[in-house]
N, C-alpha and C. Protein backbone atom coordinates (compact mmCIF):
# COMPACT_ATOMS: atom_id res chain seq x y z
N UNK A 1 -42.99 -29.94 43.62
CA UNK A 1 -42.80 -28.58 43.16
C UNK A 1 -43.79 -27.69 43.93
N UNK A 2 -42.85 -26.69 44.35
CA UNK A 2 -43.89 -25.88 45.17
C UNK A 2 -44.88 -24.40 44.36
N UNK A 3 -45.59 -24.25 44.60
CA UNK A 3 -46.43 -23.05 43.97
C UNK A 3 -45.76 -21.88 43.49
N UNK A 4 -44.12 -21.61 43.76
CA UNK A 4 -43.71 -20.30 43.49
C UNK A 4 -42.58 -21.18 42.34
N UNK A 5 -42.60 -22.47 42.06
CA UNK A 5 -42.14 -23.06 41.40
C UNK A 5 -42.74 -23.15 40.08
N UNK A 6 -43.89 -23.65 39.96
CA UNK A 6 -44.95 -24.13 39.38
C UNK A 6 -45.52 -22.40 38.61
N UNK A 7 -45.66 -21.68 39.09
CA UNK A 7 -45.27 -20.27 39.02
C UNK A 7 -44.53 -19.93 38.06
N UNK A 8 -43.37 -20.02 38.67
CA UNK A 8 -42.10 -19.45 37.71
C UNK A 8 -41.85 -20.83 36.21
N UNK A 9 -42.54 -21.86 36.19
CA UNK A 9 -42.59 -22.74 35.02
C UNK A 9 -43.14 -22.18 33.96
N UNK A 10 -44.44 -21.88 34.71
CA UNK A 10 -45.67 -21.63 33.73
C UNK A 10 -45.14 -20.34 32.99
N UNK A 11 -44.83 -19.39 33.86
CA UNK A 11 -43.94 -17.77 33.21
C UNK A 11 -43.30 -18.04 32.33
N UNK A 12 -42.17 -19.38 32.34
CA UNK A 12 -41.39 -19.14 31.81
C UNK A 12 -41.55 -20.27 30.26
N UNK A 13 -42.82 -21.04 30.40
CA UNK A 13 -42.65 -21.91 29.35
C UNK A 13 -43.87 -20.53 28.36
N UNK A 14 -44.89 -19.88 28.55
CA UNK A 14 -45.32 -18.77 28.29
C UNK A 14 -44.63 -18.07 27.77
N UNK A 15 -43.31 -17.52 28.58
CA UNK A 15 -42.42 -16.35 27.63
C UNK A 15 -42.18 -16.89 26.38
N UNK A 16 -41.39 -18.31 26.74
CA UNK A 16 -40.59 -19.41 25.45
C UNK A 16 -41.88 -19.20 24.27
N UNK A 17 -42.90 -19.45 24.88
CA UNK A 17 -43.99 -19.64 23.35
C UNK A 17 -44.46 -18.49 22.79
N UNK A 18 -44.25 -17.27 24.00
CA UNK A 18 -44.73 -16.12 22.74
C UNK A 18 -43.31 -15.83 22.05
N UNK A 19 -42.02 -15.92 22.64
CA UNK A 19 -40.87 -16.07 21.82
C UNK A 19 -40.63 -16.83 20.54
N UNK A 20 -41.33 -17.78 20.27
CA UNK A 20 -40.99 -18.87 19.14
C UNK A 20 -42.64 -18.30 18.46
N UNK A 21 -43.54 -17.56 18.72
CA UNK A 21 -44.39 -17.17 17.94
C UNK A 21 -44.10 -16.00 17.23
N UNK A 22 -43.21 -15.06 18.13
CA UNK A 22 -42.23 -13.92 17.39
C UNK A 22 -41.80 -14.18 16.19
N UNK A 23 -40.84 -15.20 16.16
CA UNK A 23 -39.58 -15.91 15.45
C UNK A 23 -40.56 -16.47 14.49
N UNK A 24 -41.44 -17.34 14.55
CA UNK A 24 -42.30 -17.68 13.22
C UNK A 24 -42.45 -16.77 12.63
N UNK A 25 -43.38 -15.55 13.08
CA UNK A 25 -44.30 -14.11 12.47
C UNK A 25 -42.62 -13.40 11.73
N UNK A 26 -41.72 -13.35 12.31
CA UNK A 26 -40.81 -12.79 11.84
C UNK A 26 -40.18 -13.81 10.28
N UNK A 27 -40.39 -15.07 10.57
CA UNK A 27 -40.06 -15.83 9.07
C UNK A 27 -41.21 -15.65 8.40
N UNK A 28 -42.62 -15.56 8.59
CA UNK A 28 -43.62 -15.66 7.38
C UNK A 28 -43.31 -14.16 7.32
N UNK A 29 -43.18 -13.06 7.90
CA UNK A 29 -42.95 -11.72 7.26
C UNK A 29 -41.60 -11.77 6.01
N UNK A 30 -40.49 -12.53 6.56
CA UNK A 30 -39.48 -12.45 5.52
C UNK A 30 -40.07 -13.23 4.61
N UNK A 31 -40.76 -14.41 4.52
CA UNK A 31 -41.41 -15.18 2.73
C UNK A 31 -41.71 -13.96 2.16
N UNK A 32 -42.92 -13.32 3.01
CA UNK A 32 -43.84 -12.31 2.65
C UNK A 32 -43.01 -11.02 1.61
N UNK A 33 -42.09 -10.98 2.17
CA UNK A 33 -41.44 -9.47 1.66
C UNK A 33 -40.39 -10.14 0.75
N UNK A 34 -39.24 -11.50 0.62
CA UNK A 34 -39.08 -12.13 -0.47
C UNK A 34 -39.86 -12.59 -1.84
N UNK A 35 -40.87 -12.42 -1.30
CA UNK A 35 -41.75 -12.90 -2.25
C UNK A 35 -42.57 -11.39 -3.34
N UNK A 36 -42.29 -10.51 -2.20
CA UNK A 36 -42.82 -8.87 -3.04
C UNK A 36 -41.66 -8.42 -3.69
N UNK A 37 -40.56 -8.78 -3.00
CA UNK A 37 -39.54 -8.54 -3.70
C UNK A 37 -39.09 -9.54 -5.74
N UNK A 38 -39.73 -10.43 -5.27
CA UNK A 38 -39.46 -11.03 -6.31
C UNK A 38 -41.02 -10.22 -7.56
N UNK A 39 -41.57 -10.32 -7.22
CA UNK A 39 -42.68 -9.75 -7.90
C UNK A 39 -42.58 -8.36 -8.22
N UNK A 40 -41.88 -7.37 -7.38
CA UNK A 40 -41.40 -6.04 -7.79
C UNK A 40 -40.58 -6.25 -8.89
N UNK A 41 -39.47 -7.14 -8.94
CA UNK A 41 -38.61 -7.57 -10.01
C UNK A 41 -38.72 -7.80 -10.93
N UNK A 42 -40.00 -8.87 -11.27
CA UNK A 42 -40.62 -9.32 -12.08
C UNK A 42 -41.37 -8.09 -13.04
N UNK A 43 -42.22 -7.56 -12.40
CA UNK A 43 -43.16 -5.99 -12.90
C UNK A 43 -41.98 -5.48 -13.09
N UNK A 44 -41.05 -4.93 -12.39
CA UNK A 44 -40.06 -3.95 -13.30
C UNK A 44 -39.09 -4.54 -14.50
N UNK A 45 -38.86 -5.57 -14.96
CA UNK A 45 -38.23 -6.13 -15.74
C UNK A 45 -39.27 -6.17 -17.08
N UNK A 46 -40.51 -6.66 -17.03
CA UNK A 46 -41.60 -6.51 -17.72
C UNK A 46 -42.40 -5.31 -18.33
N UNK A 47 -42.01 -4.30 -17.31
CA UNK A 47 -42.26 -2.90 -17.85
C UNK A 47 -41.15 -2.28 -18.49
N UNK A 48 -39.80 -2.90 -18.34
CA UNK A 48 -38.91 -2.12 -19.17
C UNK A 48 -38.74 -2.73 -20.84
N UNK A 49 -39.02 -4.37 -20.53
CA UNK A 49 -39.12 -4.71 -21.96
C UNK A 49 -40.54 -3.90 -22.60
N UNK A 50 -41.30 -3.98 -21.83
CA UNK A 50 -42.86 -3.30 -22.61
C UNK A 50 -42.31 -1.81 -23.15
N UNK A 51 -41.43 -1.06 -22.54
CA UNK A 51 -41.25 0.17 -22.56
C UNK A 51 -40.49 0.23 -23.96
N UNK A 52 -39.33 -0.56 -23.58
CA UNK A 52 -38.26 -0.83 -24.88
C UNK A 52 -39.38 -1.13 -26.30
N UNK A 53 -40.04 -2.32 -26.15
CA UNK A 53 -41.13 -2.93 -27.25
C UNK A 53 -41.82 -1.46 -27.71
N UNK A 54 -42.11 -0.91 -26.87
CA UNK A 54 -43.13 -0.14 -27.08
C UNK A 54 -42.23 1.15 -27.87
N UNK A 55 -40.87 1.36 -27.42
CA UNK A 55 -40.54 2.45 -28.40
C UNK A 55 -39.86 2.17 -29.47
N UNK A 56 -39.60 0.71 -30.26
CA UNK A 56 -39.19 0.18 -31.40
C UNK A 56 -40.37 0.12 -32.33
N UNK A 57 -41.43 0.10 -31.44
CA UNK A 57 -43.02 0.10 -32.00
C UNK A 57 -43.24 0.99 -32.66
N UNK A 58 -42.94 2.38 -31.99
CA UNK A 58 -43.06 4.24 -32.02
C UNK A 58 -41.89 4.30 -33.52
N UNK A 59 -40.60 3.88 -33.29
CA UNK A 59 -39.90 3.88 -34.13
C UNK A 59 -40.12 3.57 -35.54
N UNK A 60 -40.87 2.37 -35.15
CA UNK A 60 -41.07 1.51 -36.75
C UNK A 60 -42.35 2.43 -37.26
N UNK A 61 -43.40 3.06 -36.69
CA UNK A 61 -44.26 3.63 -37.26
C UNK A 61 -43.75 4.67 -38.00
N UNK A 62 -42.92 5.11 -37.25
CA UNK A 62 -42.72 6.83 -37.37
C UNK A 62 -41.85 6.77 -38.73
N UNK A 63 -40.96 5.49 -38.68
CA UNK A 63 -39.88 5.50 -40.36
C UNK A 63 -40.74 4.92 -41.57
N UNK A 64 -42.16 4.44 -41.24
CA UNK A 64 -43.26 3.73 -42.32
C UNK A 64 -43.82 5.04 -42.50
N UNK A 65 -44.30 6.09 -41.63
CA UNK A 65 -44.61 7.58 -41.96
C UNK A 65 -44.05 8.44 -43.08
N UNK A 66 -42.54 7.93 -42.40
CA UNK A 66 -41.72 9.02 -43.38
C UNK A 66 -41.70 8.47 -44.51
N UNK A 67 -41.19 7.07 -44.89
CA UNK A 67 -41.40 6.17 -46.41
C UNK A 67 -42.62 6.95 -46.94
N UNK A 68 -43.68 6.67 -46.45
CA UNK A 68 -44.99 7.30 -47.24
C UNK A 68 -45.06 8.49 -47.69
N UNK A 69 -44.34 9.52 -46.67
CA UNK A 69 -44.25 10.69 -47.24
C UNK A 69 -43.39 11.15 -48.08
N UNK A 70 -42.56 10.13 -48.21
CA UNK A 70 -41.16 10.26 -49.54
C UNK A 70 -41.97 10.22 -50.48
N UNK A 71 -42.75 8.29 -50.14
CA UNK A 71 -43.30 8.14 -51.71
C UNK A 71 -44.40 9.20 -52.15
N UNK A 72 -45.25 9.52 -51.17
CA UNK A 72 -46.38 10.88 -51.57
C UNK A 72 -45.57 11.94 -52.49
N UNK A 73 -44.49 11.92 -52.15
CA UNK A 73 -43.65 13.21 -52.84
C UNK A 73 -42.88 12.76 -54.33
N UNK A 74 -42.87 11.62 -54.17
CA UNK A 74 -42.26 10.62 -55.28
C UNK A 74 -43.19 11.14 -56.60
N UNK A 75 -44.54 10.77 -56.02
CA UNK A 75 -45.61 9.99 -56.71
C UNK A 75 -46.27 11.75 -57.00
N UNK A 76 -46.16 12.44 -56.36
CA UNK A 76 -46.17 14.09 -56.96
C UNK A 76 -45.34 14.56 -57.78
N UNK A 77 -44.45 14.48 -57.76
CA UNK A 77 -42.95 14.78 -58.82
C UNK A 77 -43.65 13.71 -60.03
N UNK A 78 -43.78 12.70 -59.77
CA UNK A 78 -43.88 12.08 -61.17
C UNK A 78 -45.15 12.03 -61.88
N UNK A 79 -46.14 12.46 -61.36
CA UNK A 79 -47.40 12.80 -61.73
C UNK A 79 -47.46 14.29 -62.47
N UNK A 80 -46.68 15.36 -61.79
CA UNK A 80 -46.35 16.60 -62.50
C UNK A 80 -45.41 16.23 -63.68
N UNK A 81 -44.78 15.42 -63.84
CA UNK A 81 -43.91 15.46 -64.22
C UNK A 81 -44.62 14.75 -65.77
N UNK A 82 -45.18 13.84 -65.52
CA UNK A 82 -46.21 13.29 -66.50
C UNK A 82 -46.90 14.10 -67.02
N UNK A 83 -47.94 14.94 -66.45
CA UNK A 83 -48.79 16.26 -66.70
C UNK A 83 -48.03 17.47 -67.40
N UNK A 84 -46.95 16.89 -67.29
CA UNK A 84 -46.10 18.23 -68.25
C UNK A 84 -45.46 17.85 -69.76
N UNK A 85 -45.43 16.50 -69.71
CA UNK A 85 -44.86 16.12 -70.67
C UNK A 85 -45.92 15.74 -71.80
């Protein structure tokens, strides 16, 4: 093999390896971004149950509020109502 041979090997087994170092960097980038993707999924699925939880939460307070304030009004009516009789 002559020097313009030996040459054009070396070029070309060089190109091949920064080519197949491309092609790796390009699969650990796709794990990389499958993998954020799955975790974006995850956090948004988790924040909508938290969201949902969180306004059955708001709900249930807010109708234990109003009960109390029935009975406050209950328990006034029948206290006047006692006081008069």
């Amino acid at each position: 093999m002559d020097s313009v041979e030996a040459n054009l090997y070396l070029q070309l087994t060089t190109r091949f390896q920064e080519f197949v170092d491309v092609i790796l960097k390009l699969s650990q980038m796709e794990a990389q971004i499958q993998s954020s993707l799955y975790a974006t999924r995850f956090f948004k699925s988790f924040n909508k149950d938290l969201r949902i939880k969180s306004s059955d939460e708001v709900r249930n307070v807010l109708k234990v509020r109003r009960k109390k304030a029935n009975i406050e009004k209950v328990l006034q009516l029948v206290s006047l109502e006692y006081s008069l009789s």
